[in-house]
C-alpha atoms as a PDB file:
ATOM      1  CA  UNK A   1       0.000   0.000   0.000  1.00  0.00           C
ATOM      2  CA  UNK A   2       1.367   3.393  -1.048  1.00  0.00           C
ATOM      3  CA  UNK A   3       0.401   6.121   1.086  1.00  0.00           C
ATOM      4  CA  UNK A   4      -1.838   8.866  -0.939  1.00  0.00           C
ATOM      5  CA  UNK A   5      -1.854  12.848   0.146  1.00  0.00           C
ATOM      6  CA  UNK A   6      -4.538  15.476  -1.479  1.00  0.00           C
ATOM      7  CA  UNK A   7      -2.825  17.044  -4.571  1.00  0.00           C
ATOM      8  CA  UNK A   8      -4.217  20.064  -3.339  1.00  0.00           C
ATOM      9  CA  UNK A   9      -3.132  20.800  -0.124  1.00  0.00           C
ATOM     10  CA  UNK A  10      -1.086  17.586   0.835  1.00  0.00           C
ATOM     11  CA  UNK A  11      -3.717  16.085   3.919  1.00  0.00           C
ATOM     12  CA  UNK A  12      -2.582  12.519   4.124  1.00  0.00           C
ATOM     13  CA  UNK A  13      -4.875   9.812   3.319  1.00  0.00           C
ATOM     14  CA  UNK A  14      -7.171  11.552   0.522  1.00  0.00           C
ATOM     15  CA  UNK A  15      -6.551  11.904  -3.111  1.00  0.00           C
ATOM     16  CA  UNK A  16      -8.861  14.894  -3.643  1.00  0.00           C
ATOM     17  CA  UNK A  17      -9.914  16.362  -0.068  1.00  0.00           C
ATOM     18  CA  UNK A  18     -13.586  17.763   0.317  1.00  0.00           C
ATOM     19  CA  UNK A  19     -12.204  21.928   1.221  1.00  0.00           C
ATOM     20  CA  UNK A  20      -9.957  21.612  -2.207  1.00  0.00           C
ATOM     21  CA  UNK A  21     -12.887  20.253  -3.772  1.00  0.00           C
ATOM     22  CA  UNK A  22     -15.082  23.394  -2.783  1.00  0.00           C
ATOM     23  CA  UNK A  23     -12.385  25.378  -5.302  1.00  0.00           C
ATOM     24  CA  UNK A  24     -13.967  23.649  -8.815  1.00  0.00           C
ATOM     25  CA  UNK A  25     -17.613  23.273  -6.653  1.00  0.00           C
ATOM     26  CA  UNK A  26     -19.089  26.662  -7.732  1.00  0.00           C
ATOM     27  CA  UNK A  27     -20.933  27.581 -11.144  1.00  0.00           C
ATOM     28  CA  UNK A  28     -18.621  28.219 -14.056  1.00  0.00           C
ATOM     29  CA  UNK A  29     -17.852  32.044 -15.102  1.00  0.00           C
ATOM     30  CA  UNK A  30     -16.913  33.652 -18.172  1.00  0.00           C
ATOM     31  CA  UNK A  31     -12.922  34.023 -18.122  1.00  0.00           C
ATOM     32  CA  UNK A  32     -12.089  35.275 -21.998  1.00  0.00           C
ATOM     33  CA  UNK A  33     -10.837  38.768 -20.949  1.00  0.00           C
ATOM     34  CA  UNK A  34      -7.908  37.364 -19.210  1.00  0.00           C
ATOM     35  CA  UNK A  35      -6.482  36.279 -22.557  1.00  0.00           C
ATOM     36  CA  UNK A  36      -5.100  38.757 -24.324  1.00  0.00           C
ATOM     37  CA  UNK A  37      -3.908  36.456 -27.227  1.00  0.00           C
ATOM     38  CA  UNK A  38      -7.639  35.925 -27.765  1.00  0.00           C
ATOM     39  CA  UNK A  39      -8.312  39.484 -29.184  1.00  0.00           C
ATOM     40  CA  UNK A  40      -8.713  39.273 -32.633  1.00  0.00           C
ATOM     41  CA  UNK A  41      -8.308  43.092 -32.956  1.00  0.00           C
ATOM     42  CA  UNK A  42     -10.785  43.440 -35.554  1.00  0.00           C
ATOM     43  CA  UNK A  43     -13.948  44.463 -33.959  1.00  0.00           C
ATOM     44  CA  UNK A  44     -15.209  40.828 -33.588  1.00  0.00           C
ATOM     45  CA  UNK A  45     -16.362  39.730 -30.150  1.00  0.00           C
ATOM     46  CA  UNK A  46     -13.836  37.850 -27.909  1.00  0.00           C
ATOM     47  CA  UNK A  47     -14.770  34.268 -27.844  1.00  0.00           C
ATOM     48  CA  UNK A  48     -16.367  33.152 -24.860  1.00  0.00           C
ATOM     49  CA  UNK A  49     -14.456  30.936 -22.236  1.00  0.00           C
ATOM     50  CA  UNK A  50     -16.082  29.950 -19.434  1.00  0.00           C
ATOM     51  CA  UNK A  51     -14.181  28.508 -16.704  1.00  0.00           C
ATOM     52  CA  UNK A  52     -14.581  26.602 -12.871  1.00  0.00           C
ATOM     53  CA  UNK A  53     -12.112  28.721 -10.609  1.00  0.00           C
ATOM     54  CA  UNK A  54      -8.231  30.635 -10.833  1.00  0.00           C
ATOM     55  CA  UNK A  55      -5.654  28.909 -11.410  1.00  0.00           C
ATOM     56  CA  UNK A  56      -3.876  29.450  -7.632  1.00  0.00           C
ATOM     57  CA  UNK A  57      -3.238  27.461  -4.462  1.00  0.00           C
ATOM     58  CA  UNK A  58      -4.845  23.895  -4.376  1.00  0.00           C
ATOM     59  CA  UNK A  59      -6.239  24.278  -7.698  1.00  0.00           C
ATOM     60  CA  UNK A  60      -3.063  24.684  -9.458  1.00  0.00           C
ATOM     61  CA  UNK A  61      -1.154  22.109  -7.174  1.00  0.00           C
ATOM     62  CA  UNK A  62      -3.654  19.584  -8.298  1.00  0.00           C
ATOM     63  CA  UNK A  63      -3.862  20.156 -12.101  1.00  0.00           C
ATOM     64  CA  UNK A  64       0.539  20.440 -12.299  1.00  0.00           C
ATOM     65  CA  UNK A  65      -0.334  16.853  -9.851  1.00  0.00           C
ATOM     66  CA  UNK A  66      -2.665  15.493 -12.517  1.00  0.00           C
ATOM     67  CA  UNK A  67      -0.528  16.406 -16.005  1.00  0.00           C
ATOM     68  CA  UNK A  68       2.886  16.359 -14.657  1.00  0.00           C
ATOM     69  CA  UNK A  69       3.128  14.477 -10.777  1.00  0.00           C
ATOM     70  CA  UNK A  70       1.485  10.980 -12.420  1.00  0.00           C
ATOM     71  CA  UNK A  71      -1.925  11.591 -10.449  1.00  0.00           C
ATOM     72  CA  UNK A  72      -4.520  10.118 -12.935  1.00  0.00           C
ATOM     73  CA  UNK A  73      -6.961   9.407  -9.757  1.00  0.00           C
ATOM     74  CA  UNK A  74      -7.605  12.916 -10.256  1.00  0.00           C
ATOM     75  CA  UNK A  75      -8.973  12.359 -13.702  1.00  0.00           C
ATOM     76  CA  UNK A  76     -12.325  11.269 -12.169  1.00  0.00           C
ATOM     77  CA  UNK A  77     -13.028  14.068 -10.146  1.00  0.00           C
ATOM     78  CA  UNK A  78     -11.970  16.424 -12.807  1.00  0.00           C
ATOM     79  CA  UNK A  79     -13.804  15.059 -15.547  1.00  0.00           C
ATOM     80  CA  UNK A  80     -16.852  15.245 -13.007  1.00  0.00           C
ATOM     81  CA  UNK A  81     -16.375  18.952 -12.491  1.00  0.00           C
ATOM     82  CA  UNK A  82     -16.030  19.623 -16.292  1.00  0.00           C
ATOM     83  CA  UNK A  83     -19.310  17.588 -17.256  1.00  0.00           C
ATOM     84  CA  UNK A  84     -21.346  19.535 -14.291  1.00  0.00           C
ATOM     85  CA  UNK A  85     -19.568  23.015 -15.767  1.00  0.00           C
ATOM     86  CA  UNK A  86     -20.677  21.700 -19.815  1.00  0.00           C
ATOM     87  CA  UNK A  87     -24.542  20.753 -18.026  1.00  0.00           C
ATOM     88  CA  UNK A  88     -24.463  24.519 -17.008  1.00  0.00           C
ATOM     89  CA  UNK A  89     -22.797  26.566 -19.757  1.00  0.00           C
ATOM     90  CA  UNK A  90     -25.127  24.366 -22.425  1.00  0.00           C
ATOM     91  CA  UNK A  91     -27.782  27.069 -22.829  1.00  0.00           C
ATOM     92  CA  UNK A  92     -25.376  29.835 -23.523  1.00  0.00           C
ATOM     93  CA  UNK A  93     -23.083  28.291 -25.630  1.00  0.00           C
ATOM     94  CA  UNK A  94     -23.984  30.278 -29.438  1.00  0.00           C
ATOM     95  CA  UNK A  95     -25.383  28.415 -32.070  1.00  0.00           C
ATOM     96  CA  UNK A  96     -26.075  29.404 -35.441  1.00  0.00           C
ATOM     97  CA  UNK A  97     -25.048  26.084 -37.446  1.00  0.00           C
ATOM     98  CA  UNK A  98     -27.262  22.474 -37.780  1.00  0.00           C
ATOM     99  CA  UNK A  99     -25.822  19.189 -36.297  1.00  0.00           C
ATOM    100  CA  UNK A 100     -24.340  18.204 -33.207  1.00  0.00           C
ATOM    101  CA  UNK A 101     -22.022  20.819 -31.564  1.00  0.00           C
ATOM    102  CA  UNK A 102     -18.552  19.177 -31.919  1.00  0.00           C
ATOM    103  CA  UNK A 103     -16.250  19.098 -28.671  1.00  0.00           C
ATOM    104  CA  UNK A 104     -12.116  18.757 -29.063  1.00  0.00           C
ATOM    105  CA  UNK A 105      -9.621  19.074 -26.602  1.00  0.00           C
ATOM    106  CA  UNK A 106      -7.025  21.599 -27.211  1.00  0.00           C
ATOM    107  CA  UNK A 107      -3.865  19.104 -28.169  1.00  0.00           C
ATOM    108  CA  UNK A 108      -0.857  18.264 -26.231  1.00  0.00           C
ATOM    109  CA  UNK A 109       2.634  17.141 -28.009  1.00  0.00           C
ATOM    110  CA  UNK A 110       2.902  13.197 -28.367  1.00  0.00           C
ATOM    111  CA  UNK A 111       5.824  13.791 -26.237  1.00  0.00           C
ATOM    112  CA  UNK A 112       3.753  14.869 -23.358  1.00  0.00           C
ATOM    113  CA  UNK A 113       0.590  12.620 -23.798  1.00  0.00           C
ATOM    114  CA  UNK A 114       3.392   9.569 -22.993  1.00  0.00           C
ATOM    115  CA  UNK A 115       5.038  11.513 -20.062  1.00  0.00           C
ATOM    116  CA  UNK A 116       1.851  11.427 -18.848  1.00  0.00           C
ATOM    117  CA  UNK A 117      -0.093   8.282 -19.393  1.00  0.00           C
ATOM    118  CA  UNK A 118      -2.186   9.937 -22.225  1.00  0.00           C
ATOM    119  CA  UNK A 119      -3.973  13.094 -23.528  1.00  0.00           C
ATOM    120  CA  UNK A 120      -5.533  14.156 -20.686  1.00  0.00           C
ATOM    121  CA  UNK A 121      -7.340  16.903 -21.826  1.00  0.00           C
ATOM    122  CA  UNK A 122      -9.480  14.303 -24.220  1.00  0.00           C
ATOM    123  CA  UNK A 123     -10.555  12.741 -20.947  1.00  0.00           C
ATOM    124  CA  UNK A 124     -11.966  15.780 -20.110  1.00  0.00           C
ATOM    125  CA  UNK A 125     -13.744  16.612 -23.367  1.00  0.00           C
ATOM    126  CA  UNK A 126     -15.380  13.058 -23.186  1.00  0.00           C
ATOM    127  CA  UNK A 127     -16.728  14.647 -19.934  1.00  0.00           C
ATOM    128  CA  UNK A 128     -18.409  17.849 -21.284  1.00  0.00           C
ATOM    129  CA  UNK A 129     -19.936  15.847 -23.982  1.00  0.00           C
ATOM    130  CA  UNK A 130     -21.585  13.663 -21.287  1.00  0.00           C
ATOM    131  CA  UNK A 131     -22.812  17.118 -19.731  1.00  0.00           C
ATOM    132  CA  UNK A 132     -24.013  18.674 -22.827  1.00  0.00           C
ATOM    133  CA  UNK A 133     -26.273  15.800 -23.378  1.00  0.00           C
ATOM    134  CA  UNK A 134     -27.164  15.776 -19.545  1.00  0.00           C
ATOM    135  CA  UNK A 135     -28.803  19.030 -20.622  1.00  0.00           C
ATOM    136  CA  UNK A 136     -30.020  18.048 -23.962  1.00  0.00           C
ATOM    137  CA  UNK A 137     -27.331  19.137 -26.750  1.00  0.00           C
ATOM    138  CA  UNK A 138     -26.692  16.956 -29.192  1.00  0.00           C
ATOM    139  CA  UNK A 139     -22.809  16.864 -28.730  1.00  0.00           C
ATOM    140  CA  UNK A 140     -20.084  14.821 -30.155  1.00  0.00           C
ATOM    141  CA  UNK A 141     -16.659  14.386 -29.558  1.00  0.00           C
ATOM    142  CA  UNK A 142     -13.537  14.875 -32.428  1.00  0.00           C
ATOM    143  CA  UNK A 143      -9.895  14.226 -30.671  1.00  0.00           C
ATOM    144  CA  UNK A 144      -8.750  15.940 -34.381  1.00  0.00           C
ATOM    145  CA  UNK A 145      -6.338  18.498 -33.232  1.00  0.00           C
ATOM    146  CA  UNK A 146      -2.685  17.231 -33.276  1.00  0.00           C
ATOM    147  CA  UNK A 147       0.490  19.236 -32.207  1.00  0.00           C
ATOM    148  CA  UNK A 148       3.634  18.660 -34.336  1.00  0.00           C
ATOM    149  CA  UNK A 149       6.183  19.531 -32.000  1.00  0.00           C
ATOM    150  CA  UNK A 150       7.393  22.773 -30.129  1.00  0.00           C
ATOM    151  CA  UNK A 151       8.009  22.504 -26.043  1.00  0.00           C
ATOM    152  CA  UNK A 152       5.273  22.317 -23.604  1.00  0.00           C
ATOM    153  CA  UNK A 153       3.783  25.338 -22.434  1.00  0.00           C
ATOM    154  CA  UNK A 154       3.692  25.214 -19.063  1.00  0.00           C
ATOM    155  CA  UNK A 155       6.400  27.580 -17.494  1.00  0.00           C
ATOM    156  CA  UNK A 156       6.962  29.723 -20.823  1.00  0.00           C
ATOM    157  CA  UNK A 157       5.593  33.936 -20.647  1.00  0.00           C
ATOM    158  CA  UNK A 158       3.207  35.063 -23.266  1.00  0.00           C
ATOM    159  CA  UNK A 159       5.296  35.821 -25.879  1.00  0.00           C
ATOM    160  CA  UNK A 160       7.274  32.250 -25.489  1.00  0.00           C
ATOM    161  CA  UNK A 161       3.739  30.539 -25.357  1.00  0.00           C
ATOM    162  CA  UNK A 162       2.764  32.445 -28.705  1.00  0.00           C
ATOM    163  CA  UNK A 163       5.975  31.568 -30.521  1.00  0.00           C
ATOM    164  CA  UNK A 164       6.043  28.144 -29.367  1.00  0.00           C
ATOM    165  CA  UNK A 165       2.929  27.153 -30.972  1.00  0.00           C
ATOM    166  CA  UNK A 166       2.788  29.102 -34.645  1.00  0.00           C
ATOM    167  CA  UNK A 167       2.363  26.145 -37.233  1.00  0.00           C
ATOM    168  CA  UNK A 168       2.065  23.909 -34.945  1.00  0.00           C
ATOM    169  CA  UNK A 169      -1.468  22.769 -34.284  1.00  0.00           C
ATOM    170  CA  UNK A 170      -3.227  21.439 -36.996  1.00  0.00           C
ATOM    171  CA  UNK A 171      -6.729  19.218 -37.801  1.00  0.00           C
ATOM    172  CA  UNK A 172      -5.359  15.040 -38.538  1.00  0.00           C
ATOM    173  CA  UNK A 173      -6.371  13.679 -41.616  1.00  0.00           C
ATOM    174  CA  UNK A 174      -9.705  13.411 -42.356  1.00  0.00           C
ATOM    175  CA  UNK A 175     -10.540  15.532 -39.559  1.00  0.00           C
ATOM    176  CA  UNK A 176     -12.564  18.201 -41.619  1.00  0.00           C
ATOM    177  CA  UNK A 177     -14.530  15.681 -42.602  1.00  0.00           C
ATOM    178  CA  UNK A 178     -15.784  16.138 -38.765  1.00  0.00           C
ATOM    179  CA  UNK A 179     -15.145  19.473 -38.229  1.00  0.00           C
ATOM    180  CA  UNK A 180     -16.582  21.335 -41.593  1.00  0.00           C
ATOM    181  CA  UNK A 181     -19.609  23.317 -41.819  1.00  0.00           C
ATOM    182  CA  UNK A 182     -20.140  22.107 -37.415  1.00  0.00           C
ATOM    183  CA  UNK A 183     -20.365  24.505 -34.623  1.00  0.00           C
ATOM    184  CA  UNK A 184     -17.437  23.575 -32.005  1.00  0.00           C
ATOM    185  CA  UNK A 185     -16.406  23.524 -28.419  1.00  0.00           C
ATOM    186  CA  UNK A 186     -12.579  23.561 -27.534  1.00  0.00           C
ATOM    187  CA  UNK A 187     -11.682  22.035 -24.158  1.00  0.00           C
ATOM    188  CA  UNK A 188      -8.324  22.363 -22.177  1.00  0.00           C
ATOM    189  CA  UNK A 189      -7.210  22.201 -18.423  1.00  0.00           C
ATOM    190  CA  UNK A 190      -6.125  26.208 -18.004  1.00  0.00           C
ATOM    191  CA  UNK A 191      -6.651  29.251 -19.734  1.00  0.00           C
ATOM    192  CA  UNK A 192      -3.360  31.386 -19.298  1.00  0.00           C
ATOM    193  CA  UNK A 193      -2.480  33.495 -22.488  1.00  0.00           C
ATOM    194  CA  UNK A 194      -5.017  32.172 -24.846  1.00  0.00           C
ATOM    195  CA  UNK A 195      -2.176  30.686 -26.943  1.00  0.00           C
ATOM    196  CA  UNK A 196      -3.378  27.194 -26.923  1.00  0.00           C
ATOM    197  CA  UNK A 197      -6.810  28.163 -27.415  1.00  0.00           C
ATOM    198  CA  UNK A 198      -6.104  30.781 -30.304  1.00  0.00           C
ATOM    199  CA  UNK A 199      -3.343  28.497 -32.466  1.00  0.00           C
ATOM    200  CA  UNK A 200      -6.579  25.524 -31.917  1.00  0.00           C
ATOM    201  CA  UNK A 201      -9.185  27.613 -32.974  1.00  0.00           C
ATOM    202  CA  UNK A 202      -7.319  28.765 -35.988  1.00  0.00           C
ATOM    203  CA  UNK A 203      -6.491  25.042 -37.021  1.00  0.00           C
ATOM    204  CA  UNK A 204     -10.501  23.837 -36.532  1.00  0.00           C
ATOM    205  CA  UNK A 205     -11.363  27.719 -38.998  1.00  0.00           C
ATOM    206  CA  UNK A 206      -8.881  26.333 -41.597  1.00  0.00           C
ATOM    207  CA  UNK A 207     -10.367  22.591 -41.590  1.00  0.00           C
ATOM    208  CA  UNK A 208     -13.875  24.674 -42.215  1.00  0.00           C
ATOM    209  CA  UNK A 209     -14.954  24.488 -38.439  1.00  0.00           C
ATOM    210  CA  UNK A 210     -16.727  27.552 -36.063  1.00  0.00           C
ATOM    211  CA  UNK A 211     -15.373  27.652 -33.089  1.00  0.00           C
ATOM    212  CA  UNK A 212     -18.071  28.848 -30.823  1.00  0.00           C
ATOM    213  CA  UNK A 213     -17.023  28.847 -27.416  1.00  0.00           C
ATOM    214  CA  UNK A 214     -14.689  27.387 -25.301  1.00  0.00           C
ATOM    215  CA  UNK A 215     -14.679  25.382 -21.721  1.00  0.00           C
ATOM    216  CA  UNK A 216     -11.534  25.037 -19.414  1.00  0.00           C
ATOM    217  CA  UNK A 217     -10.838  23.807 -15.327  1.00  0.00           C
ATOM    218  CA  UNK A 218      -8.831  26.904 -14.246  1.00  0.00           C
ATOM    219  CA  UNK A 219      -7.850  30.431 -15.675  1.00  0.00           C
ATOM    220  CA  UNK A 220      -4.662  32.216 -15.024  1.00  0.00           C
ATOM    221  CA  UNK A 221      -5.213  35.481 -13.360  1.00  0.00           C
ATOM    222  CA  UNK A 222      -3.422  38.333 -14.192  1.00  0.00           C
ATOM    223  CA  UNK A 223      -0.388  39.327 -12.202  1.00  0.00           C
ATOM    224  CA  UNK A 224      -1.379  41.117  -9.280  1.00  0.00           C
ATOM    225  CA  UNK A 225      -5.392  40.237  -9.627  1.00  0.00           C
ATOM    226  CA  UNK A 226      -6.979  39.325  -6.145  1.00  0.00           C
ATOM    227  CA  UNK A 227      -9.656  37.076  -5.753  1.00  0.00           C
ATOM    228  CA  UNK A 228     -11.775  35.122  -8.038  1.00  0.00           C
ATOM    229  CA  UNK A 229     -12.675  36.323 -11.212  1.00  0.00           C
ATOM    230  CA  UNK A 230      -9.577  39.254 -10.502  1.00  0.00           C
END
């Protein structure tokens, strides 16, 4: 028997303990203004982002736990809080094509999905298409984005992040097929920059896709923001 501590805070004998939990408990918010690479600085209307708390304290220790520390018993719980957050956000989500609304998880490299034990992130899109049809959308899933290369993101400033990703998200073959002509709903673990979430949307507009909205754990506040929603 290996001994187990929260990934939040560290109390021994619980993988997930109930106050950390209270952190992703609450209803999701909109989070798109924190994301300056999101602008598209021609008039258009950010996209919207909705997301289940900031990125700080036990929130943060848990998802570096769950994509970095080997903690896939957080998976569960995660996926849980995303599917609840998809159940709510379903009625606001903007429509304006036919056919199921398409859900993809923004991509990781291959390098990290084996690091890691697989694409996480996909785990969590399964989940918001379970809670868009808990709330009666017609959803489907389409693990089409790929990442060619470049390093992770985690640790690199804006700039970095931006850099690191140009040309390097793009739809797999035959993806379009999925993607054209559909409405669709990115998923990822943290909004920080929007980098992730920009060079994605850009690959699903090129493969004839409409990114519509987008659906995340945890957004980065900006430095020096207090509080929730700072």
């Amino acid at each position: 028997m290996l001994p187990v501590a929260c990934a939040g805070c560290g109390a021994v004998d619980v993988a997930w303990c109930a106050a950390c939990r209270t952190a992703l408990a609450g209803p999701p918010w909109r989070c798109e203004q924190r994301a300056g690479r999101l602008d598209p600085l021609d008039g258009r209307p950010l996209l919207p982002v909705w997301t289940l708390a900031d990125n700080v304290g036990p929130v943060r220790h848990a998802v570096v736990a769950w994509k970095d520390g080997g903690r896939l018993d957080l998976t569960r719980p995660l996926a849980a809080d995303v599917a609840r957050a998809a159940r709510s956000v379903a009625p606001h989500v903007p429509r304006s094509r036919p056919g199921p609304l398409v859900v993809a998880a923004v991509p990781s490299t291959a390098g990290a999905c084996r690091r890691r034990g697989g694409w996480l992130v996909d785990d969590l899109a399964r989940a918001a298409v379970r809670g868009l049809g808990e709330a009666g959308v017609v959803a489907c899933r389409a693990p089409v984005l790929r990442r060619r290369g470049g390093q992770d993101q985690a640790g690199l400033g804006a700039r970095a992040r931006a850099r690191n990703l140009v040309g390097q998200v793009r739809v797999a073959r035959g993806g379009g097929r999925v993607l054209g002509g559909r409405d669709v709903l990115l998923v990822d673990d943290v909004l920080t920059t929007g980098a992730s979430v920009a060079a994605s949307a850009a690959a699903v507009r090129a493969a004839g896709g409409f990114v519509v909205a987008c659906l995340t754990v945890a957004s980065t506040p900006a430095p020096g923001a207090r509080g929730a929603r700072g």
